[in-house]
C-alpha atoms as a PDB file:
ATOM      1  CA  UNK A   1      87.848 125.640  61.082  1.00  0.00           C
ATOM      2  CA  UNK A   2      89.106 123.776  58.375  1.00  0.00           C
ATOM      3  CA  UNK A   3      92.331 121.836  58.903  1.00  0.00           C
ATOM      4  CA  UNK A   4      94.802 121.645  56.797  1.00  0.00           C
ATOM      5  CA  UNK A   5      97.600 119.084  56.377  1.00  0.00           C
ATOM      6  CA  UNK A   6     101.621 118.633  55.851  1.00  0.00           C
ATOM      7  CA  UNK A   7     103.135 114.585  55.587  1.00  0.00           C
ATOM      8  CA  UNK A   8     106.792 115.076  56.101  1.00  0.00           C
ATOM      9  CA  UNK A   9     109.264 112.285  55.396  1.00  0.00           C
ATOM     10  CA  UNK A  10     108.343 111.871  51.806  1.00  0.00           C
ATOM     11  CA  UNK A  11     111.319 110.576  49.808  1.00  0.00           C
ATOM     12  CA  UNK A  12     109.615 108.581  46.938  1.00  0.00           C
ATOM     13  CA  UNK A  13     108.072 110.173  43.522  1.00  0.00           C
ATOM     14  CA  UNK A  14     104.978 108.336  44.220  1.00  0.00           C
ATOM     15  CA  UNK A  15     104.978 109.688  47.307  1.00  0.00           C
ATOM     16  CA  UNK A  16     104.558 113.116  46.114  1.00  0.00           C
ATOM     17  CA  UNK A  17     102.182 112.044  43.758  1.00  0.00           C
ATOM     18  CA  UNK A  18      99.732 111.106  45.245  1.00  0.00           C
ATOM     19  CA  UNK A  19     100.252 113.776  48.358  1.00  0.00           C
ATOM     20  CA  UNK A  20      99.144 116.268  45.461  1.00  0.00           C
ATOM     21  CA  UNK A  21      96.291 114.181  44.074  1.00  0.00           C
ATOM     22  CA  UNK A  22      94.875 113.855  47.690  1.00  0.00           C
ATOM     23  CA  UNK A  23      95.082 116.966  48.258  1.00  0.00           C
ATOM     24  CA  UNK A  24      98.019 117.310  51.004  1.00  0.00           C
ATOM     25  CA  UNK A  25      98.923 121.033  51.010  1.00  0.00           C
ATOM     26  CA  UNK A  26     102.165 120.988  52.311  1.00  0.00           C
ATOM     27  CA  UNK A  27     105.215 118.131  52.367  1.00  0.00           C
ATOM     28  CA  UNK A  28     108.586 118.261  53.971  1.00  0.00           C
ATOM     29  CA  UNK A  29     111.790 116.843  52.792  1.00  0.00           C
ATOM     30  CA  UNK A  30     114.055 115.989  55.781  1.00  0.00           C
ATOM     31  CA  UNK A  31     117.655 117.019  55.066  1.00  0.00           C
ATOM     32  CA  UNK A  32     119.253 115.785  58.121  1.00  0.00           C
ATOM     33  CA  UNK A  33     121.615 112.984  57.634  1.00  0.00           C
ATOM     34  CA  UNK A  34     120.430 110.907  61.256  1.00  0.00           C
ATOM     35  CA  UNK A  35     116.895 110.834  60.062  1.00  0.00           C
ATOM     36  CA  UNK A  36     115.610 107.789  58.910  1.00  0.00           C
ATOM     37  CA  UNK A  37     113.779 109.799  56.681  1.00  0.00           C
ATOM     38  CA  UNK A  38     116.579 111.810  55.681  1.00  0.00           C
ATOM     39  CA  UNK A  39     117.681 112.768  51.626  1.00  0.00           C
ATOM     40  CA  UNK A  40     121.016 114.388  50.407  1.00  0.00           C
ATOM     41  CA  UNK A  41     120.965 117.504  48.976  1.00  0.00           C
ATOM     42  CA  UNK A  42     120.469 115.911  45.354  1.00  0.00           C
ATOM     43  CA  UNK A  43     117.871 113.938  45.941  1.00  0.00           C
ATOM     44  CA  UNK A  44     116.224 116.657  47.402  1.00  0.00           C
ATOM     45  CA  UNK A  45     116.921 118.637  44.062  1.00  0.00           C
ATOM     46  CA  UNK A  46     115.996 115.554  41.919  1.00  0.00           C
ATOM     47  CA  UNK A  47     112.619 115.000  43.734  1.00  0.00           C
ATOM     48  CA  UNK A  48     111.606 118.930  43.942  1.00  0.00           C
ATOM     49  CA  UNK A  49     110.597 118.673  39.897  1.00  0.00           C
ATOM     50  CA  UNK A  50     107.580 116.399  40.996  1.00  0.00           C
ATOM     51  CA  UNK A  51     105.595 118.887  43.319  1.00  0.00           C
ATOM     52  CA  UNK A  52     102.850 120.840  41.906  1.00  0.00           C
ATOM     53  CA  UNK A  53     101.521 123.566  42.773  1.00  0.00           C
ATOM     54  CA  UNK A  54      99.578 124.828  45.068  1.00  0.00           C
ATOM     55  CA  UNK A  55     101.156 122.210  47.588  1.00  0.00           C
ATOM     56  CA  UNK A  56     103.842 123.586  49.302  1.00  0.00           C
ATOM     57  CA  UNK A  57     107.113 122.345  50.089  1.00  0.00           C
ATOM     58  CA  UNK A  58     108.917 122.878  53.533  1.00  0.00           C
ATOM     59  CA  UNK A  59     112.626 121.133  54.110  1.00  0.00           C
ATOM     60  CA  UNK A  60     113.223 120.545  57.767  1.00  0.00           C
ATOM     61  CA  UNK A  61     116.725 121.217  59.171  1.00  0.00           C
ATOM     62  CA  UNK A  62     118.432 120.308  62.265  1.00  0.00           C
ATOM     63  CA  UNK A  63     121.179 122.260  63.228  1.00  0.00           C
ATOM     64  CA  UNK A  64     122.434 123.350  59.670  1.00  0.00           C
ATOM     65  CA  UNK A  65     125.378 126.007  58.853  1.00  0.00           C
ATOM     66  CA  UNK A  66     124.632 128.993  57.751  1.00  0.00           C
ATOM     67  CA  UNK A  67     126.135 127.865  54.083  1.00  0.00           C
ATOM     68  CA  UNK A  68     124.179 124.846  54.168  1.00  0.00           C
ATOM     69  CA  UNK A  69     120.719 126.810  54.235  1.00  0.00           C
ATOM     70  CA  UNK A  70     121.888 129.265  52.057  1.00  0.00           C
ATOM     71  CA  UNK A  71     122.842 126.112  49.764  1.00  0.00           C
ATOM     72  CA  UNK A  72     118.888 124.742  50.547  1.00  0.00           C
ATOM     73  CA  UNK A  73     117.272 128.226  49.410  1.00  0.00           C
ATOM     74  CA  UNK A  74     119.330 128.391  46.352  1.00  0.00           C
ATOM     75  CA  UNK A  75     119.447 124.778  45.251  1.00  0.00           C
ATOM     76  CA  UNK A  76     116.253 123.265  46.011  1.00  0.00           C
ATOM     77  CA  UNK A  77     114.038 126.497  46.288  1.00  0.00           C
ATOM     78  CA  UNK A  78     111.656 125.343  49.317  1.00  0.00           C
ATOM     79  CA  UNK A  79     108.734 127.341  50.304  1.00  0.00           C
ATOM     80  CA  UNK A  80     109.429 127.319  53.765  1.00  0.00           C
ATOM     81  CA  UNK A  81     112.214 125.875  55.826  1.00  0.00           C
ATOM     82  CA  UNK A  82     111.356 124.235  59.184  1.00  0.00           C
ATOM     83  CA  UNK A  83     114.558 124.960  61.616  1.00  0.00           C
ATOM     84  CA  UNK A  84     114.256 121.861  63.900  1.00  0.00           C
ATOM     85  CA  UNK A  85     117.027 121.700  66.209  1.00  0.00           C
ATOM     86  CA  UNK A  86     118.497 124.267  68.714  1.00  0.00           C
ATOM     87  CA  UNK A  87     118.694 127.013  66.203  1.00  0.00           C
ATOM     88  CA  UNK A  88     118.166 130.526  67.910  1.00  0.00           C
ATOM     89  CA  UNK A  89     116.128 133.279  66.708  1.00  0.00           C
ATOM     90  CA  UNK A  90     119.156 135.218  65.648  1.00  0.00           C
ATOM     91  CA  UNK A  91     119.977 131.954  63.139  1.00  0.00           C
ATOM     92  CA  UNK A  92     116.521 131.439  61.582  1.00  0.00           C
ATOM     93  CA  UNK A  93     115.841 135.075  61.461  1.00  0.00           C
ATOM     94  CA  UNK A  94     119.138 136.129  59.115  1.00  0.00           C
ATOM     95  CA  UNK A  95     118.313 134.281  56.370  1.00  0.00           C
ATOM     96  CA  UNK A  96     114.967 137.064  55.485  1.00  0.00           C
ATOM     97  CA  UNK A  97     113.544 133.892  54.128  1.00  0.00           C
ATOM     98  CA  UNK A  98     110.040 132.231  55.134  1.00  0.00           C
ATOM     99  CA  UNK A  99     110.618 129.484  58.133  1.00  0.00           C
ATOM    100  CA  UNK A 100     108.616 127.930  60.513  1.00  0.00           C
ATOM    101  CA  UNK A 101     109.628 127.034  64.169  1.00  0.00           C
ATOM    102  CA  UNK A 102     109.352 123.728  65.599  1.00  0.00           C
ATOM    103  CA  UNK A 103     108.922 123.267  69.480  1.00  0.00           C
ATOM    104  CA  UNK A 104     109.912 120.567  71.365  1.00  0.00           C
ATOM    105  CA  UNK A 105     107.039 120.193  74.183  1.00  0.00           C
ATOM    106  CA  UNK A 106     108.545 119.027  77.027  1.00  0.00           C
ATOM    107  CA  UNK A 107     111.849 119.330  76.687  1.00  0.00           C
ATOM    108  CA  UNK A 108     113.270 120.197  80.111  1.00  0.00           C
ATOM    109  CA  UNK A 109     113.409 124.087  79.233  1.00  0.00           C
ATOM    110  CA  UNK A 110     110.254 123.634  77.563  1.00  0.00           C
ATOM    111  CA  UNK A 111     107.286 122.292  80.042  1.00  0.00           C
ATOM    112  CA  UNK A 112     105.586 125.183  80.666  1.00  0.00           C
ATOM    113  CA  UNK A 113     102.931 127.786  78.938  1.00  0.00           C
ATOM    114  CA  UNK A 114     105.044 130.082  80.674  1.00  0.00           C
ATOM    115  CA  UNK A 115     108.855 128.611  79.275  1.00  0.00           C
ATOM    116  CA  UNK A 116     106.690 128.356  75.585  1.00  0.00           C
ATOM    117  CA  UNK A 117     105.815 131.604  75.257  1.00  0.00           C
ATOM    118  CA  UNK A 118     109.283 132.991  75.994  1.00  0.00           C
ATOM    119  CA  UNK A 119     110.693 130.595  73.875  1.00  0.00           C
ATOM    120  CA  UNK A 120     108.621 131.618  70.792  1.00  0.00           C
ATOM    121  CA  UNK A 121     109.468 135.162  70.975  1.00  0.00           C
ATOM    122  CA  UNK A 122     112.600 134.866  70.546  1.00  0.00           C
ATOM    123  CA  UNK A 123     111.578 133.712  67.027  1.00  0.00           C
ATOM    124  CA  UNK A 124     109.156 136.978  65.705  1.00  0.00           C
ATOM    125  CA  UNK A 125     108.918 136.258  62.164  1.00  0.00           C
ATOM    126  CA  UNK A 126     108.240 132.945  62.330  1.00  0.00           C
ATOM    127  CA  UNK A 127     105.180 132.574  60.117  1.00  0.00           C
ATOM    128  CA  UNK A 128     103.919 129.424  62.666  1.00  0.00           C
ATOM    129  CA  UNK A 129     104.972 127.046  65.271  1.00  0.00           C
ATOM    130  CA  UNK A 130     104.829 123.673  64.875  1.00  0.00           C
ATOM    131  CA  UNK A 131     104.440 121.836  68.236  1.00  0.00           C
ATOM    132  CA  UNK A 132     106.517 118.357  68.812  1.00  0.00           C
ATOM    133  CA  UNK A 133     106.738 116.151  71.438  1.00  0.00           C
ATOM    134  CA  UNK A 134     109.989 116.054  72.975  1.00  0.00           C
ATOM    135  CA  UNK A 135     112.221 113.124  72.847  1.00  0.00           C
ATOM    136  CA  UNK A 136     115.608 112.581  74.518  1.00  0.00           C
ATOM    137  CA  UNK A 137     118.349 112.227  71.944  1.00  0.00           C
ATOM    138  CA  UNK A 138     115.483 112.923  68.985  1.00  0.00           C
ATOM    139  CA  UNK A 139     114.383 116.017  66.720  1.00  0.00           C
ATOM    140  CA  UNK A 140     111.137 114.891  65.515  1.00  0.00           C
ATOM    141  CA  UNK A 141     109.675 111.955  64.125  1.00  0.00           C
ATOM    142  CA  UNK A 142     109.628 109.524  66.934  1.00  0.00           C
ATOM    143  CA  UNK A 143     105.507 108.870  66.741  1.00  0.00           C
ATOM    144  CA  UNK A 144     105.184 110.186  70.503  1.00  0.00           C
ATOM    145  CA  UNK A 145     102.352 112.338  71.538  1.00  0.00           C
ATOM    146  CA  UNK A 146     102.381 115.499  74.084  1.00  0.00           C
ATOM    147  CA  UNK A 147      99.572 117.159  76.038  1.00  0.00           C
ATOM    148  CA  UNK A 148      97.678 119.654  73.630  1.00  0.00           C
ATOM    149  CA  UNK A 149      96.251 121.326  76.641  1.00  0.00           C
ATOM    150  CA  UNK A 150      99.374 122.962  77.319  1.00  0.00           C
ATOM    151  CA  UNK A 151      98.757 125.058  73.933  1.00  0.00           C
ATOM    152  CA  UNK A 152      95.128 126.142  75.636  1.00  0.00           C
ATOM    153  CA  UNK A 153      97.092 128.073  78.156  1.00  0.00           C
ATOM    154  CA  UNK A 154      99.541 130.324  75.867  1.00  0.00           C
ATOM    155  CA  UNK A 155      96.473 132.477  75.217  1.00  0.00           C
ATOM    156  CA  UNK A 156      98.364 132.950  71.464  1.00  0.00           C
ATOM    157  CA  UNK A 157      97.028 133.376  67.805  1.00  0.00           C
ATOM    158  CA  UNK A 158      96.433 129.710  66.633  1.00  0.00           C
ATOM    159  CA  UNK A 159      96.490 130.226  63.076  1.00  0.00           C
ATOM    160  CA  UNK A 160     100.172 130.454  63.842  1.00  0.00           C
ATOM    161  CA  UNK A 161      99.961 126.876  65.003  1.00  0.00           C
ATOM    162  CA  UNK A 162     100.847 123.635  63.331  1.00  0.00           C
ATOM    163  CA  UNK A 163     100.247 120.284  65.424  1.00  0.00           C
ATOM    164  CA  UNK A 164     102.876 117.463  64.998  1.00  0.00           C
ATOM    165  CA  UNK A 165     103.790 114.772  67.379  1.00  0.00           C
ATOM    166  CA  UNK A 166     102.522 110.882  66.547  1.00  0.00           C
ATOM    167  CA  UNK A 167      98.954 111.900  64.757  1.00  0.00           C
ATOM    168  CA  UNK A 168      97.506 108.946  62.674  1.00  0.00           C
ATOM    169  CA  UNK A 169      94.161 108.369  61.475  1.00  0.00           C
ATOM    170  CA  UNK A 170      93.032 106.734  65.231  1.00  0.00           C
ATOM    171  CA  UNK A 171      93.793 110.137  67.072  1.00  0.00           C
ATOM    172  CA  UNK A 172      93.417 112.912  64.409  1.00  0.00           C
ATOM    173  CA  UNK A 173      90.030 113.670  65.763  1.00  0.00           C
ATOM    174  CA  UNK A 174      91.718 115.434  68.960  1.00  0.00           C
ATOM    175  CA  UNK A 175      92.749 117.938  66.666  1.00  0.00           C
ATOM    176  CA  UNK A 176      90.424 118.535  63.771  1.00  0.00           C
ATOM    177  CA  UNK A 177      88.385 121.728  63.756  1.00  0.00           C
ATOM    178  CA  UNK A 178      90.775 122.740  66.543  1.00  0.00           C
ATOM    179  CA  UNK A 179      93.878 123.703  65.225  1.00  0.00           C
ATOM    180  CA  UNK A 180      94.543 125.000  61.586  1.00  0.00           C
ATOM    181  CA  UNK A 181      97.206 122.456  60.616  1.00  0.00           C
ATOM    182  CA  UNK A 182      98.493 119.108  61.594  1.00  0.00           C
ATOM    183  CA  UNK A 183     101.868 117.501  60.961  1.00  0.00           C
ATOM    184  CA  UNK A 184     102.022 113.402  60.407  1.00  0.00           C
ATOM    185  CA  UNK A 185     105.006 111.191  59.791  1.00  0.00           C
ATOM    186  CA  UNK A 186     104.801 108.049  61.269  1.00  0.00           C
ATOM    187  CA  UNK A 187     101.241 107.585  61.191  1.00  0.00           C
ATOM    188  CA  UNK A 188     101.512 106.901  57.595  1.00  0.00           C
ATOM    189  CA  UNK A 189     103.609 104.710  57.111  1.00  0.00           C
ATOM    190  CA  UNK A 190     104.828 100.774  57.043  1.00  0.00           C
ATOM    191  CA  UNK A 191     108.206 101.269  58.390  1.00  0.00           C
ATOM    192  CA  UNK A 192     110.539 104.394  58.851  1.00  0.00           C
ATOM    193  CA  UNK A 193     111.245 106.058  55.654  1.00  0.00           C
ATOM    194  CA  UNK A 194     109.016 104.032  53.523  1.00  0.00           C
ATOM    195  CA  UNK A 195     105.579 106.071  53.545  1.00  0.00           C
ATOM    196  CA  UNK A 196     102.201 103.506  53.044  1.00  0.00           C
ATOM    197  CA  UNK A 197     100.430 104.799  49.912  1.00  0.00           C
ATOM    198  CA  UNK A 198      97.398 103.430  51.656  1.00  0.00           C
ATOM    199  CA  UNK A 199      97.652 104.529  54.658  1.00  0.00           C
ATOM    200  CA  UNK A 200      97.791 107.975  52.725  1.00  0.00           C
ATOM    201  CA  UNK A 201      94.929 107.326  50.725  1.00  0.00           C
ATOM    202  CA  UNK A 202      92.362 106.326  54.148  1.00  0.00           C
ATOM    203  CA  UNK A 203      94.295 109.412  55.782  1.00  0.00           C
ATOM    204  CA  UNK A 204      93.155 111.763  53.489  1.00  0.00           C
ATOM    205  CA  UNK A 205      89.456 109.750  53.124  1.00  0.00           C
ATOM    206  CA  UNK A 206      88.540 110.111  56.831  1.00  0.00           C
ATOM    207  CA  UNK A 207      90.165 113.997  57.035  1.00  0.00           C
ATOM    208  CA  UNK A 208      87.575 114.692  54.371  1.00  0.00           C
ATOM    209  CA  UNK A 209      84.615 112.841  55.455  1.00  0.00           C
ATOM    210  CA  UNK A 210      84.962 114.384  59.172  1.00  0.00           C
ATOM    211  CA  UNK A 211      85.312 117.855  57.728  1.00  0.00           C
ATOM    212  CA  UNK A 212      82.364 117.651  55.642  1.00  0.00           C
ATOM    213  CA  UNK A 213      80.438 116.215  58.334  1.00  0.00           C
ATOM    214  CA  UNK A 214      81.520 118.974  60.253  1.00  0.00           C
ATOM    215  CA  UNK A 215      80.379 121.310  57.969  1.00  0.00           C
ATOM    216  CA  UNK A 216      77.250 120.865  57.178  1.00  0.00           C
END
């Protein structure tokens, strides 16, 4: 299985850049304002004129208004939006638009194969689910890990899967061949917000090597 992979956090041109040269497939914008990662609205705009295709872009919201995602989809045109808070299925379902569902493993509703799977279908058109590990008084982005074997025992269609939760180049090989697509924030780069072109760069260097080693 070839795995594919989204850096989210990226607020810098060169950033982008080089995501695309690298070969990233997907990026996220964050457009929530207690993110140390986060971008206004304009910058978001201002920054969506340097992605190439075919790399995706998915904008991750936390708990927007209904007029602030309609504002996202019209203004800055993602490809997917990632609903990231405690949106229900009613919310990220209204908008007909295509979205992916992020799950907070282990939070205390959420510790279970069991709790997961009712949680997920409350969200049916989700087109995947990306898996975070929970953090008290956090949506995403604090580096922490969560057990994967939890996901072993929801018995559900992987492809719809999307790994996130404190992957860097020293752990990736957990998840490589295993899953279809990983998430990674922190692991690249040197301090919150500012993403390390090198650490991008060896990222993207060792994902290839260990694919085409596993390939052959």
């Amino acid at each position: 299985m070839q795995t594919k992979v989204k850096m989210c956090g990226l607020r810098r041109v060169e950033e982008i850049q080089l995501a695309h040269t690298l070969g990233v497939d997907a990026i996220g914008f964050v457009l929530y304002p207690a993110s140390k990662r986060a971008l206004s609205l304009d910058e978001a705009i201002a920054l969506r004129s340097s992605i190439a295709t075919p790399m995706q872009l998915v904008v991750l919201v936390v708990n927007p208004s209904v007029d602030e995602v309609n504002e996202i989809i019209r203004r800055v045109k993602p490809d997917i939006i990632q609903f990231h808070g405690d949106e229900s299925g009613e919310f990220c379902e209204q908008f007909a638009y295509p979205y992916w569902r992020a799950v907070r493993v282990g939070a205390p509703e959420l510790c279970t194969a069991d709790e997961l799977k009712h949680y997920m279908a409350q969200y049916p058109n989700a087109q995947k689910f990306l898996f975070d590990a929970y953090s008290s008084g956090h949506y995403g982005g604090s580096g922490i890990r969560f057990d994967l074997g939890i996901l072993d025992a929801l018995e559900l269609d992987v492809q719809r899967y999307i790994i996130a939760g404190g992957i860097n180049i020293s752990n990736v090989d957990e998840v490589l061949g295993k899953y279809p697509f990983i998430d990674l924030s922190s692991g690249i780069e040197e301090e919150a917000g500012i993403k390390s072109l090198t650490k991008m760069r060896d990222f993207m260097a060792y994902i290839h090597v260990q694919t085409t080693d596993n390939t052959v």
